[in-house]
N, C-alpha and C. Protein backbone atom coordinates (compact mmCIF):
# COMPACT_ATOMS: atom_id res chain seq x y z
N UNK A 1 0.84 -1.18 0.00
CA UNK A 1 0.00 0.00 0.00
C UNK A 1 0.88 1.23 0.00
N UNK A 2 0.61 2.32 -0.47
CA UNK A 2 1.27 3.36 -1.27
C UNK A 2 0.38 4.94 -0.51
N UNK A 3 0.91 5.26 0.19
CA UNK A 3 0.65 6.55 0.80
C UNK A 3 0.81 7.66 0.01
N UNK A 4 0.63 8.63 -0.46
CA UNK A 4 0.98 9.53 -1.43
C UNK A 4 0.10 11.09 -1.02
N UNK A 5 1.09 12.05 -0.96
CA UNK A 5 0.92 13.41 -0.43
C UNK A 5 0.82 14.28 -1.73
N UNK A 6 0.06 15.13 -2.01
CA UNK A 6 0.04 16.16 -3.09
C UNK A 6 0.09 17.17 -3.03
N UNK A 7 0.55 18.25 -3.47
CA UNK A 7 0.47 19.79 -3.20
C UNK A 7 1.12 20.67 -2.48
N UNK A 8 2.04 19.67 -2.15
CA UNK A 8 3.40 20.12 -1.00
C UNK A 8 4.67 20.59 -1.81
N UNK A 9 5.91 20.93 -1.42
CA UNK A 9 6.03 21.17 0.61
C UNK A 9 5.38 22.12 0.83
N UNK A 10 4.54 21.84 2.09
CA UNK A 10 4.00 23.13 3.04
C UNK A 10 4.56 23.32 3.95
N UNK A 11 5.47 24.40 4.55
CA UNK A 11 5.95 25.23 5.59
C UNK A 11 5.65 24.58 6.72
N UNK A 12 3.91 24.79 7.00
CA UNK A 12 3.35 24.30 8.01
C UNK A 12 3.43 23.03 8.56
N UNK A 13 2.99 22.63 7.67
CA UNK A 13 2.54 21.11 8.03
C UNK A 13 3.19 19.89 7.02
N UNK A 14 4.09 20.16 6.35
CA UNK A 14 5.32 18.96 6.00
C UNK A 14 5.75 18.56 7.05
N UNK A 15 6.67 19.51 7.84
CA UNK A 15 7.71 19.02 8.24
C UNK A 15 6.80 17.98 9.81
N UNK A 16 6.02 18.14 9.92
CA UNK A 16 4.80 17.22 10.57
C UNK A 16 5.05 16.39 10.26
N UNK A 17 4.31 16.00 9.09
CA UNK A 17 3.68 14.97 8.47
C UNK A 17 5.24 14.26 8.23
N UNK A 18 6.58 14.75 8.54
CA UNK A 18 7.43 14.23 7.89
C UNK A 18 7.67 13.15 9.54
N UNK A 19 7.67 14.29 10.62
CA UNK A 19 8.02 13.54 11.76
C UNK A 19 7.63 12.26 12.03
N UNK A 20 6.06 12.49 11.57
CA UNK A 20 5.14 11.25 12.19
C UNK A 20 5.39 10.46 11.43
N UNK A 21 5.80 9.84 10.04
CA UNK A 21 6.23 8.76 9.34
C UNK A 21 7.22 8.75 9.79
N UNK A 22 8.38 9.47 10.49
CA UNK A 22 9.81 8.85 10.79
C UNK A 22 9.63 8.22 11.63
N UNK A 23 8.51 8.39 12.74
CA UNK A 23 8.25 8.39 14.31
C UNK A 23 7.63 6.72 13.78
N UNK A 24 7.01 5.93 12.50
CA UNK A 24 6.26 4.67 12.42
C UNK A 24 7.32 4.18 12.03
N UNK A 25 8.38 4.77 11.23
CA UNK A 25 9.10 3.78 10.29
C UNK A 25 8.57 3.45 8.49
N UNK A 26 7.99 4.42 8.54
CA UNK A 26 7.15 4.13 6.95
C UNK A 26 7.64 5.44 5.62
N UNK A 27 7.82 5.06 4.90
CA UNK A 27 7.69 5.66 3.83
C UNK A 27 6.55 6.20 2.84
N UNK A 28 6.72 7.26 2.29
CA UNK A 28 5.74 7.81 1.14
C UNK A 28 5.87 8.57 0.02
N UNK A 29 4.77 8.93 -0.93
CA UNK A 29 5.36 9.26 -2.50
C UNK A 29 4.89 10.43 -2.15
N UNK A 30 5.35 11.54 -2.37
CA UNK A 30 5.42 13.34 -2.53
C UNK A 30 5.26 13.46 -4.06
N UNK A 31 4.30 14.21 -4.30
CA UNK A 31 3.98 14.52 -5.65
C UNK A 31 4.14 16.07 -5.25
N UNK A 32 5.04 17.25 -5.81
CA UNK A 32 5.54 18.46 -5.45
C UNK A 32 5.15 19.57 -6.64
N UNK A 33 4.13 20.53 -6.26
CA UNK A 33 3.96 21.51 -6.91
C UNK A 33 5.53 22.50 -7.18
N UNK A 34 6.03 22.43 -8.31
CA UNK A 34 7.36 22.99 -8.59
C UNK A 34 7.86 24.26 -7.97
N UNK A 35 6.95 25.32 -8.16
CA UNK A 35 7.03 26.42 -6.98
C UNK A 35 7.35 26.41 -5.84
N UNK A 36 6.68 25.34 -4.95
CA UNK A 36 6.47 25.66 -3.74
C UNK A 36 8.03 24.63 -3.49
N UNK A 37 8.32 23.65 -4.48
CA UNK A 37 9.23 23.14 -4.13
C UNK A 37 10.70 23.93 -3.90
N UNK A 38 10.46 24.52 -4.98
CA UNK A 38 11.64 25.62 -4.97
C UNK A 38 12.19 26.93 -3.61
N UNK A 39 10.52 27.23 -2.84
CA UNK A 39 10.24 27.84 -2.08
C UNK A 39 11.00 27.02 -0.59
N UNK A 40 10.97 25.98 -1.27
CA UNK A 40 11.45 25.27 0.40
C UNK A 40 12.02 24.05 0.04
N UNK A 41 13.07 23.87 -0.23
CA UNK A 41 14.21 22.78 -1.06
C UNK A 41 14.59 21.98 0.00
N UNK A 42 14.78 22.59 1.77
CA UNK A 42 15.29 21.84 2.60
C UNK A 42 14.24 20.63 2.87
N UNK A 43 12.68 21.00 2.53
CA UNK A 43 11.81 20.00 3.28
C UNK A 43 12.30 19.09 1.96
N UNK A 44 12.23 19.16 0.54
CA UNK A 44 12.06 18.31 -0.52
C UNK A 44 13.64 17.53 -0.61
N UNK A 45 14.89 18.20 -0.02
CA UNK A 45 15.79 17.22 0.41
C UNK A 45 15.81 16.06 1.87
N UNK A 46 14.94 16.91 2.23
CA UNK A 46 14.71 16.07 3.86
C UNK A 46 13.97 14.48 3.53
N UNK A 47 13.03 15.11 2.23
CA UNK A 47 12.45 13.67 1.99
C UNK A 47 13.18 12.95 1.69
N UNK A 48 13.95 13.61 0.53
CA UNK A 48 15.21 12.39 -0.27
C UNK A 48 15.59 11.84 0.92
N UNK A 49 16.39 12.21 1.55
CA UNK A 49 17.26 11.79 2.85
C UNK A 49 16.88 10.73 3.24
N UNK A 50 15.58 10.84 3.83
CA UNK A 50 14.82 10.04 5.08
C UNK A 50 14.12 8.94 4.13
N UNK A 51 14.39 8.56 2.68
CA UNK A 51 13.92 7.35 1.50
C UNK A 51 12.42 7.84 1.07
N UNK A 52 12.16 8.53 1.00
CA UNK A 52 10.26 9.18 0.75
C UNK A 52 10.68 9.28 -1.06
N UNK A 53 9.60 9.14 -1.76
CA UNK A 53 9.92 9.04 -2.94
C UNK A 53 9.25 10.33 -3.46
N UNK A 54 9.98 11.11 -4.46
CA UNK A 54 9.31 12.41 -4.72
C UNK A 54 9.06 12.60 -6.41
N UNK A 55 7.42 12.93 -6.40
CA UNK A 55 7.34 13.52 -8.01
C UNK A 55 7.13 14.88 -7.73
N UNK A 56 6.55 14.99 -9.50
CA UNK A 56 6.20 16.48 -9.26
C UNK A 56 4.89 16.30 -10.16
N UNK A 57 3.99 17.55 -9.85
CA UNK A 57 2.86 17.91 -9.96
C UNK A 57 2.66 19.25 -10.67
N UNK A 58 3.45 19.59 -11.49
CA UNK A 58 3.16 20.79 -12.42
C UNK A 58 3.98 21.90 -11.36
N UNK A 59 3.90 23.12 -12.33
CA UNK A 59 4.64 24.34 -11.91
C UNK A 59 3.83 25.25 -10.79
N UNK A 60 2.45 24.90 -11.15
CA UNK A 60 1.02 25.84 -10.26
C UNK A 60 0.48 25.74 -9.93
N UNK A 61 0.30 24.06 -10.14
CA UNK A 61 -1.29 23.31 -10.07
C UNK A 61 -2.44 24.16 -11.12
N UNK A 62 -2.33 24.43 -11.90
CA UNK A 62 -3.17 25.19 -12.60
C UNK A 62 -4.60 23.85 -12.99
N UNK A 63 -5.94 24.91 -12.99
CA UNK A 63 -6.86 23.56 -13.54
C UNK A 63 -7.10 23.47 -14.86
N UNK A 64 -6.79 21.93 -14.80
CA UNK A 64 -6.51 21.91 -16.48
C UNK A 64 -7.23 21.69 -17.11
N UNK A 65 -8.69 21.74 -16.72
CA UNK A 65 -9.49 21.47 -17.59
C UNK A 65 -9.79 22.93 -18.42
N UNK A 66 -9.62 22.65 -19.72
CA UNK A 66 -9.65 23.71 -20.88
C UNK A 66 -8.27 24.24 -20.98
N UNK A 67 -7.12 24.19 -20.49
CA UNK A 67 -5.74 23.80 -20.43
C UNK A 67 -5.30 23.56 -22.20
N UNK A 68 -4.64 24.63 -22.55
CA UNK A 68 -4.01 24.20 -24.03
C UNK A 68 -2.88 23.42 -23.79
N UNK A 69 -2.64 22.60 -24.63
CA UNK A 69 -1.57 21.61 -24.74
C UNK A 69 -0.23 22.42 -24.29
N UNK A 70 -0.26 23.54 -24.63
CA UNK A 70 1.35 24.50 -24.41
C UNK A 70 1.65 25.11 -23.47
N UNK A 71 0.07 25.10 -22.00
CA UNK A 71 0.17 25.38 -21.39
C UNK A 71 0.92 24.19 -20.44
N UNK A 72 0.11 23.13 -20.31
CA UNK A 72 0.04 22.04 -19.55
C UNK A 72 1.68 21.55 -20.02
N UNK A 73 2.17 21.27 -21.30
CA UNK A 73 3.40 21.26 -21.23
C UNK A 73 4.14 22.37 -20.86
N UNK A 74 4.04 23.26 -20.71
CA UNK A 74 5.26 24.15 -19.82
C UNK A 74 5.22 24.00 -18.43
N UNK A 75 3.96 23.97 -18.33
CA UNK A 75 3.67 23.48 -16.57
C UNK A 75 4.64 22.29 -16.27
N UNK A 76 4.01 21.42 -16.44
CA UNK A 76 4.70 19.92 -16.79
C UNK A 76 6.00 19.91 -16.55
N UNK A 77 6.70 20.85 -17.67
CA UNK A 77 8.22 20.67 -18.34
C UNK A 77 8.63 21.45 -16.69
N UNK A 78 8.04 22.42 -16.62
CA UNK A 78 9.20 23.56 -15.73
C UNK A 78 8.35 22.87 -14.24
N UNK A 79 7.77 22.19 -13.83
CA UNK A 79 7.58 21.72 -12.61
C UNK A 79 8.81 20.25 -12.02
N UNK A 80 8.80 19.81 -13.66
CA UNK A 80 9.50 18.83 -13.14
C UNK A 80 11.08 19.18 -12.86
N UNK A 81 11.43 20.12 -13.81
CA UNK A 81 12.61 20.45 -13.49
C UNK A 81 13.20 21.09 -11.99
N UNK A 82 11.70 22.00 -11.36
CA UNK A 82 12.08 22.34 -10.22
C UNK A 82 11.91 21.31 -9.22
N UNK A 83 11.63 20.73 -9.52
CA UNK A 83 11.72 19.35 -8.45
C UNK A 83 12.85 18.19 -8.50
N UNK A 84 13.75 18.13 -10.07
CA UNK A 84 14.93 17.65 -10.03
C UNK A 84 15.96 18.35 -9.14
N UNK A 85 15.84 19.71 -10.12
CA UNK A 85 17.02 20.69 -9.28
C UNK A 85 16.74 20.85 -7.51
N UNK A 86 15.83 20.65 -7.23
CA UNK A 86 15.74 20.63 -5.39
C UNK A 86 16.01 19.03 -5.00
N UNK A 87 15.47 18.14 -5.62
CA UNK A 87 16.01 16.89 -4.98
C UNK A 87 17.34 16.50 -5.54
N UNK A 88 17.85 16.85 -6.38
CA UNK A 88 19.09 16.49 -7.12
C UNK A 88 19.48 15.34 -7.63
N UNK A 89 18.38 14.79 -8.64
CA UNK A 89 18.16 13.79 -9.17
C UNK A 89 17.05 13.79 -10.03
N UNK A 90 17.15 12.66 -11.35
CA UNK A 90 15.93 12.94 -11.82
C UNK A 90 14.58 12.04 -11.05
N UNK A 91 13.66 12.63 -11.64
CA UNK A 91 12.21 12.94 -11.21
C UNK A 91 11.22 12.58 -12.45
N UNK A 92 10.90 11.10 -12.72
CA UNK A 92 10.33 10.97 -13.71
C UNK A 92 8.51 10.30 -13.02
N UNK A 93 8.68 10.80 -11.82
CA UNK A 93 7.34 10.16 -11.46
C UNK A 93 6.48 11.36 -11.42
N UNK A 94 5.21 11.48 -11.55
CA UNK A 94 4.28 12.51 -12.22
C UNK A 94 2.81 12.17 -11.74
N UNK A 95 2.16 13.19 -11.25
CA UNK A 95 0.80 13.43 -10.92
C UNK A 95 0.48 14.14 -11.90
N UNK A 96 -0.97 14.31 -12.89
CA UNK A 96 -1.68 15.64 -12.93
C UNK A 96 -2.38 16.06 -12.40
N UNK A 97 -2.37 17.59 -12.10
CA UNK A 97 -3.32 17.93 -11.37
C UNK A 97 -4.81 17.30 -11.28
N UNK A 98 -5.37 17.69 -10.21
CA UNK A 98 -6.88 16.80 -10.31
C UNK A 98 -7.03 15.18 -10.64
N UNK A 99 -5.58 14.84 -11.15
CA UNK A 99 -5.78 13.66 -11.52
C UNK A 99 -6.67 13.73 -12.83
N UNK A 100 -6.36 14.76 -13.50
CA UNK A 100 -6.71 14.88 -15.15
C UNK A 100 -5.98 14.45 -15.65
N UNK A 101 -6.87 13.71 -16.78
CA UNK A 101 -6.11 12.64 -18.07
C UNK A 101 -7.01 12.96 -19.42
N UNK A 102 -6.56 13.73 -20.10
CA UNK A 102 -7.52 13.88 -21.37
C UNK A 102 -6.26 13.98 -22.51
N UNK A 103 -6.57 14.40 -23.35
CA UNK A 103 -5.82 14.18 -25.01
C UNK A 103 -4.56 15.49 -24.81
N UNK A 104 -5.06 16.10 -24.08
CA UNK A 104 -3.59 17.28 -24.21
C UNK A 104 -2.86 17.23 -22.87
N UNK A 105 -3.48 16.83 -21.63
CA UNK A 105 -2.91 16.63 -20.30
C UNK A 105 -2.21 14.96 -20.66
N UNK A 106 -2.42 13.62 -21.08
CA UNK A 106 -1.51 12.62 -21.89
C UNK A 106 -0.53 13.09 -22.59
N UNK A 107 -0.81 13.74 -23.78
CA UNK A 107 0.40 14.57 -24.46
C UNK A 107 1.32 14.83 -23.70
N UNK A 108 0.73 16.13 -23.54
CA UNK A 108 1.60 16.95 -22.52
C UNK A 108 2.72 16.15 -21.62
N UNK A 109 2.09 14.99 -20.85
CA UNK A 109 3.06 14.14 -20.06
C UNK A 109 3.93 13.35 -20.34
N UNK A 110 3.71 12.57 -21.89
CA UNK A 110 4.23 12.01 -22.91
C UNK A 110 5.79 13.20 -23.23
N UNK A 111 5.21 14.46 -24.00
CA UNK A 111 6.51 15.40 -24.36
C UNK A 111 7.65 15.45 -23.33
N UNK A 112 6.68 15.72 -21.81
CA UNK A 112 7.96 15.70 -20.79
C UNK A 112 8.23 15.01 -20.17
N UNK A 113 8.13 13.33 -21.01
CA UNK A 113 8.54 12.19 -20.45
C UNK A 113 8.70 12.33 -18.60
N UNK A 114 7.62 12.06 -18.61
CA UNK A 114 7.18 11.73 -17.01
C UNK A 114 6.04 10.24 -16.61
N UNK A 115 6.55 9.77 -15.98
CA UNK A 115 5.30 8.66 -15.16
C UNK A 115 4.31 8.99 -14.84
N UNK A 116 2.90 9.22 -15.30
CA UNK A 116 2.16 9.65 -14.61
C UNK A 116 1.58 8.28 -13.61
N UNK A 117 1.21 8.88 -12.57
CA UNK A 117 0.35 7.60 -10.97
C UNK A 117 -0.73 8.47 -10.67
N UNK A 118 -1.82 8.07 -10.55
CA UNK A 118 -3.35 8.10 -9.83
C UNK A 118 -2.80 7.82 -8.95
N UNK A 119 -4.58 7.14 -8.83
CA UNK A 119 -4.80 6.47 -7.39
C UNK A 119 -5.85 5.57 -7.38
N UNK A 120 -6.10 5.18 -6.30
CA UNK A 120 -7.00 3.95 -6.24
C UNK A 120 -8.38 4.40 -4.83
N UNK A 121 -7.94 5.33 -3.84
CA UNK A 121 -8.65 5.81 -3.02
C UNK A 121 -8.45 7.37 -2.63
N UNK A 122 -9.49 7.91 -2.64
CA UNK A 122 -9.43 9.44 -2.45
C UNK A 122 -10.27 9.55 -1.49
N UNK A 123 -9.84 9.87 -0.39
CA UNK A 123 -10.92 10.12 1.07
C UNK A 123 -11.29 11.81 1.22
N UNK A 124 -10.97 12.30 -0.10
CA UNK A 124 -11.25 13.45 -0.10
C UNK A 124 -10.83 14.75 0.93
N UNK A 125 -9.55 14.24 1.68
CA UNK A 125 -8.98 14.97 2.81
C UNK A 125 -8.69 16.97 2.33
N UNK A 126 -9.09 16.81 0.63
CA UNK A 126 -9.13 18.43 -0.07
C UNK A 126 -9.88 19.33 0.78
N UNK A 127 -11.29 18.53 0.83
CA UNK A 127 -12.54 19.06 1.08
C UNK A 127 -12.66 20.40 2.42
N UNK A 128 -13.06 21.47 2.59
CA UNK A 128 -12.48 21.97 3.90
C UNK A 128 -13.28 21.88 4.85
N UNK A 129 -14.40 20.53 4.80
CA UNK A 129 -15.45 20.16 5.51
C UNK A 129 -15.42 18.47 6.35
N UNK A 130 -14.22 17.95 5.53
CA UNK A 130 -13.67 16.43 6.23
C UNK A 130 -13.14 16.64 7.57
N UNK A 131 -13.17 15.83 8.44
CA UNK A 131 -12.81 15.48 9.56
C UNK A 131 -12.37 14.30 9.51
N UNK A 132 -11.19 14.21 10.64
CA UNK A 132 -10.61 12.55 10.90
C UNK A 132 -11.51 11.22 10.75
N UNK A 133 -12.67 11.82 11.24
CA UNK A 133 -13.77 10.50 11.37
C UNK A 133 -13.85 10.22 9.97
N UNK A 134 -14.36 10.96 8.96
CA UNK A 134 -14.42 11.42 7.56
C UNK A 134 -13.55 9.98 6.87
N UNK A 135 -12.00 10.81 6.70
CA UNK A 135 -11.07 10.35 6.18
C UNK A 135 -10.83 8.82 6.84
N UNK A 136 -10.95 8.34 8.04
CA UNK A 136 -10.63 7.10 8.38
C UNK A 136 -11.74 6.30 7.93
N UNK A 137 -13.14 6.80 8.07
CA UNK A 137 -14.12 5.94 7.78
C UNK A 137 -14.15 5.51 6.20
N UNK A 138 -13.85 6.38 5.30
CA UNK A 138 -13.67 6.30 4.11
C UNK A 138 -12.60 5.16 3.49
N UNK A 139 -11.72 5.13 4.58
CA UNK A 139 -10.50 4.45 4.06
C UNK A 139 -10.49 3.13 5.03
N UNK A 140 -11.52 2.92 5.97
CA UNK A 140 -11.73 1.72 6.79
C UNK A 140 -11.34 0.66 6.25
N UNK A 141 -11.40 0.20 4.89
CA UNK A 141 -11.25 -1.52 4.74
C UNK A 141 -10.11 -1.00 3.58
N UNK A 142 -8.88 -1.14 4.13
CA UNK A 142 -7.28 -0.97 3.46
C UNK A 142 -7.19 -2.49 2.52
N UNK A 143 -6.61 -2.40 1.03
CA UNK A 143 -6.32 -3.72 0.66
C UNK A 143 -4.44 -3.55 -0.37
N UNK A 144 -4.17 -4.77 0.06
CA UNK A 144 -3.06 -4.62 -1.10
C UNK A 144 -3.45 -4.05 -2.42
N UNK A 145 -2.26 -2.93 -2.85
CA UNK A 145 -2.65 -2.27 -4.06
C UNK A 145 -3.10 -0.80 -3.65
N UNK A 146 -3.22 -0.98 -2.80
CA UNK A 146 -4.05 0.60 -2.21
C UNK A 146 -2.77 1.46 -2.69
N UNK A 147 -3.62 2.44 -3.50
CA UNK A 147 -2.59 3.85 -3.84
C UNK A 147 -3.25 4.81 -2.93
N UNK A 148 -3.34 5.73 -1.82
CA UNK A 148 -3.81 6.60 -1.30
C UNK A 148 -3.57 8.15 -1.48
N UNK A 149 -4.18 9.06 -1.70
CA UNK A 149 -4.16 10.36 -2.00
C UNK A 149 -4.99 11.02 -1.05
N UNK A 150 -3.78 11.51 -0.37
CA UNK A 150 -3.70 12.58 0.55
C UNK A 150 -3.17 14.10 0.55
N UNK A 151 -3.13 15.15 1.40
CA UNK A 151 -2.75 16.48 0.68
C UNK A 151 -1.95 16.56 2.15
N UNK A 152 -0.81 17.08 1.77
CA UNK A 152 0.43 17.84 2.91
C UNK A 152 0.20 19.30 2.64
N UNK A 153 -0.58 20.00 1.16
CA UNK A 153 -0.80 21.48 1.28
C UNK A 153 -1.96 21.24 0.34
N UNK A 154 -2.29 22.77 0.20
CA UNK A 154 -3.72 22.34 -0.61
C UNK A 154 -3.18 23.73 -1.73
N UNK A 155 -3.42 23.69 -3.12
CA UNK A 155 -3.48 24.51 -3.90
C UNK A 155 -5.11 24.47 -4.89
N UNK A 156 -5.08 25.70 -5.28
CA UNK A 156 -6.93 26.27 -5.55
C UNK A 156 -7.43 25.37 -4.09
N UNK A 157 -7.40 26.19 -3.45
CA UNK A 157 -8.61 25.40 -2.22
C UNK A 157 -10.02 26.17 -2.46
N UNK A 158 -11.22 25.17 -1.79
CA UNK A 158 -12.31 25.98 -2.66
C UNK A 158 -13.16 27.06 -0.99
N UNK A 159 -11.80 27.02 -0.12
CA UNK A 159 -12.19 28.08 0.60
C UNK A 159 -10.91 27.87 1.46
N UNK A 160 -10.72 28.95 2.58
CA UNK A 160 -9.56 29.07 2.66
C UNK A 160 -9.23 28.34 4.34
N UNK A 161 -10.63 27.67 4.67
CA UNK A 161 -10.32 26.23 5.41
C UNK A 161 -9.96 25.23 5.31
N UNK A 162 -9.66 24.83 3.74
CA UNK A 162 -9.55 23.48 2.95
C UNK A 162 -7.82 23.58 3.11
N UNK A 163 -7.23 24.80 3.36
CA UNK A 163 -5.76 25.38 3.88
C UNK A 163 -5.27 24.07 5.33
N UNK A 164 -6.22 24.33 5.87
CA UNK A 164 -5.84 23.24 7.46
C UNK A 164 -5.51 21.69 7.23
N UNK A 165 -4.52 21.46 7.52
CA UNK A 165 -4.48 19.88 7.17
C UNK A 165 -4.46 19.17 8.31
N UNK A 166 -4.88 19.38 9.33
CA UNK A 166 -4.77 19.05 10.63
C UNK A 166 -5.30 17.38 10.71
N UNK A 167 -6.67 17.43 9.99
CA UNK A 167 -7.65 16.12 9.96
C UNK A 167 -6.65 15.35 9.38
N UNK A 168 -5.64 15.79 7.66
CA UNK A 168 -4.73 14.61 7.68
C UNK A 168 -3.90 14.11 8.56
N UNK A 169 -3.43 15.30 8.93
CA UNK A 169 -1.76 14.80 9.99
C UNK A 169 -2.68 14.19 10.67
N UNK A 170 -3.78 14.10 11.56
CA UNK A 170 -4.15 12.79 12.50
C UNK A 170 -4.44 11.89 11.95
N UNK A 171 -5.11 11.61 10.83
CA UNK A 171 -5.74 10.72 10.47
C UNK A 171 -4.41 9.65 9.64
N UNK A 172 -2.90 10.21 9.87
CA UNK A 172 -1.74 9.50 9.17
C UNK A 172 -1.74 8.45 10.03
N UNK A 173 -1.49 8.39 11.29
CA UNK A 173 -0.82 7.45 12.02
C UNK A 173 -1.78 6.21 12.47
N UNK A 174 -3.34 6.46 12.21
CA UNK A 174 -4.57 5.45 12.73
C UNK A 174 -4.19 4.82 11.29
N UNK A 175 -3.61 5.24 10.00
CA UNK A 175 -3.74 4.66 8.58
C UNK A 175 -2.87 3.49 8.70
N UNK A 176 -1.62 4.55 9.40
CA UNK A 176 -0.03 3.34 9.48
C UNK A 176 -0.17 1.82 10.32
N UNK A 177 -1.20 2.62 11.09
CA UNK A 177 -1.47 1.41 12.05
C UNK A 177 -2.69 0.35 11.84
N UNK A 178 -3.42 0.91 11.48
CA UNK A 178 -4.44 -0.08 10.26
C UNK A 178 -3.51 -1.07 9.13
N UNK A 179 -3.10 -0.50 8.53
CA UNK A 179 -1.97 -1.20 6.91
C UNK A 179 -1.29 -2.14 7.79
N UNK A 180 -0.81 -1.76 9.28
CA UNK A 180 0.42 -2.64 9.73
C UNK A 180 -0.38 -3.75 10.19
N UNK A 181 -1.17 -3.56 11.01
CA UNK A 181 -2.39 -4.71 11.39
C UNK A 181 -2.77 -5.45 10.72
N UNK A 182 -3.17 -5.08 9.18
CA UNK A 182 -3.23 -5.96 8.23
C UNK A 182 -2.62 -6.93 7.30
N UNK A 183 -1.40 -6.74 8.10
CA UNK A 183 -0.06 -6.71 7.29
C UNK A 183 0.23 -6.28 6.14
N UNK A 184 -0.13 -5.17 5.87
CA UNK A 184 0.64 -4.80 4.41
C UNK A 184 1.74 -3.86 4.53
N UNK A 185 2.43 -3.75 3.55
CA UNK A 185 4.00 -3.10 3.92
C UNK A 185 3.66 -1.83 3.17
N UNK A 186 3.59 -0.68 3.51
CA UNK A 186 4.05 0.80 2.99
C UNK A 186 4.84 0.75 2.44
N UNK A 187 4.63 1.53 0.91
CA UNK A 187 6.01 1.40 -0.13
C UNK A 187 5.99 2.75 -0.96
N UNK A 188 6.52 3.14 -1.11
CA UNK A 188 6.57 3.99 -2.00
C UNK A 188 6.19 3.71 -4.07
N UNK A 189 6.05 4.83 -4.65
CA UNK A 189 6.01 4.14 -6.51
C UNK A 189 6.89 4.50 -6.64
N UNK A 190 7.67 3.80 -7.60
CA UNK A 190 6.63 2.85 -7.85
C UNK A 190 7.51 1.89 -7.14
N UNK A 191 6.40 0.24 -6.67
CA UNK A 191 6.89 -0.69 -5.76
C UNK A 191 8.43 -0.98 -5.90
N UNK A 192 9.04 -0.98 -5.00
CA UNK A 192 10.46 -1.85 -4.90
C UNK A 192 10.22 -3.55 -5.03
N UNK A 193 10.52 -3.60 -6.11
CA UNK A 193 10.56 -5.21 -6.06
C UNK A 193 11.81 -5.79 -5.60
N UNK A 194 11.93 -6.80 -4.87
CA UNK A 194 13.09 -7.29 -3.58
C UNK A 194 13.24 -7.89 -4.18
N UNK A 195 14.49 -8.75 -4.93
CA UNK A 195 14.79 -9.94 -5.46
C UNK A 195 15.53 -10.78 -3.93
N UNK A 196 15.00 -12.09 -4.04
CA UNK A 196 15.74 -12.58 -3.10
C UNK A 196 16.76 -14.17 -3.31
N UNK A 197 18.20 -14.32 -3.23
CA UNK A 197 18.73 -15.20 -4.17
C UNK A 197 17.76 -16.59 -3.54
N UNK A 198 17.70 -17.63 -4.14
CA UNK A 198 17.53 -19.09 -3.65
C UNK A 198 18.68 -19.38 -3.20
N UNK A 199 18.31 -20.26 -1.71
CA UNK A 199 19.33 -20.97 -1.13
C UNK A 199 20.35 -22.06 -1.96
């Protein structure tokens, strides 16, 4: 199962959300709005450091729906780059915003050769009306395969409470401890496959 943060680094509440996965022992995928990455390079090396796997998510988060192809590729192109140049490595793993996939947001991701990853569960932690109860109840029955999408910052919020990420940062550690109960292992994307020799 695959934890995954969007819209970060946030000032506020990264370096949180960073503690409490060091504090389980778990790893997660950072999908990084290019700006903000640039804005704060120490949190987006802190991830490298500590094994967290990092994409990027466009230059603005801009919404792409009605998005010309030349937009979405410059977004694209110059997000990912600010997210190489802060982690110092390449960065071929890729969100689109909203989790839009249409004929010029494909393109677009295609030109700047990037991975794009969904997801598989959205507990809607955007919303600026979710609560912990919300987000855990939503995500109650965890299964192998689980991609999860969660927010460490929020960009276009559709009010300026949807800003608080408080309900995630609690609702991280009841998740870690659910997945572990179930036994499934937290991994980052894409999976590490373990080769192991025969005796």
């Amino acid at each position: 199962m695959a934890l995954t943060f969007d819209d970060g680094p946030d000032p506020r509440y990264t370096p949180t959300l960073l503690d409490l996965l060091a504090d389980h022992g778990v790893v997660a995928t950072f999908f990084l709005v290019g700006r903000r990455a640039e804005r704060h390079p120490e949190l987006v090396v802190r991830m490298v450091h500590e094994g967290h796997a990092v994409g990027s998510h466009s230059w603005s988060h801009p919404d792409p729906h009605g998005a010309s192809l030349r937009r979405l590729r410059e977004e694209y192109r110059r997000g990912k780059r600010a997210v190489e140049a802060t982690a110092g490595m390449p960065v071929p793993l890729f969100r689109p915003p909203m989790g839009h996939v249409a004929i010029s947001s494909a393109a677009a991701a295609a030109m700047t050769r990037v991975r794009p990853w969904l997801w598989t569960r959205d507990p809607s932690d955007w919303a600026p009306d979710r609560t912990v109860d919300d987000i855990l109840e939503s995500l109650r029955d965890l299964r192998s395969g689980d991609v999860i999408l969660l927010h460490d910052g929020i960009e276009l919020p559709v009010s300026d409470a949807a800003l608080d990420r408080s309900a995630t940062l609690a609702a991280v550690p009841v998740l870690i401890r659910r997945a572990k109960a179930a036994g499934l292992d937290l991994v980052t994307l894409p999976p590490v496959r373990v080769s192991r020799a025969r005796p």
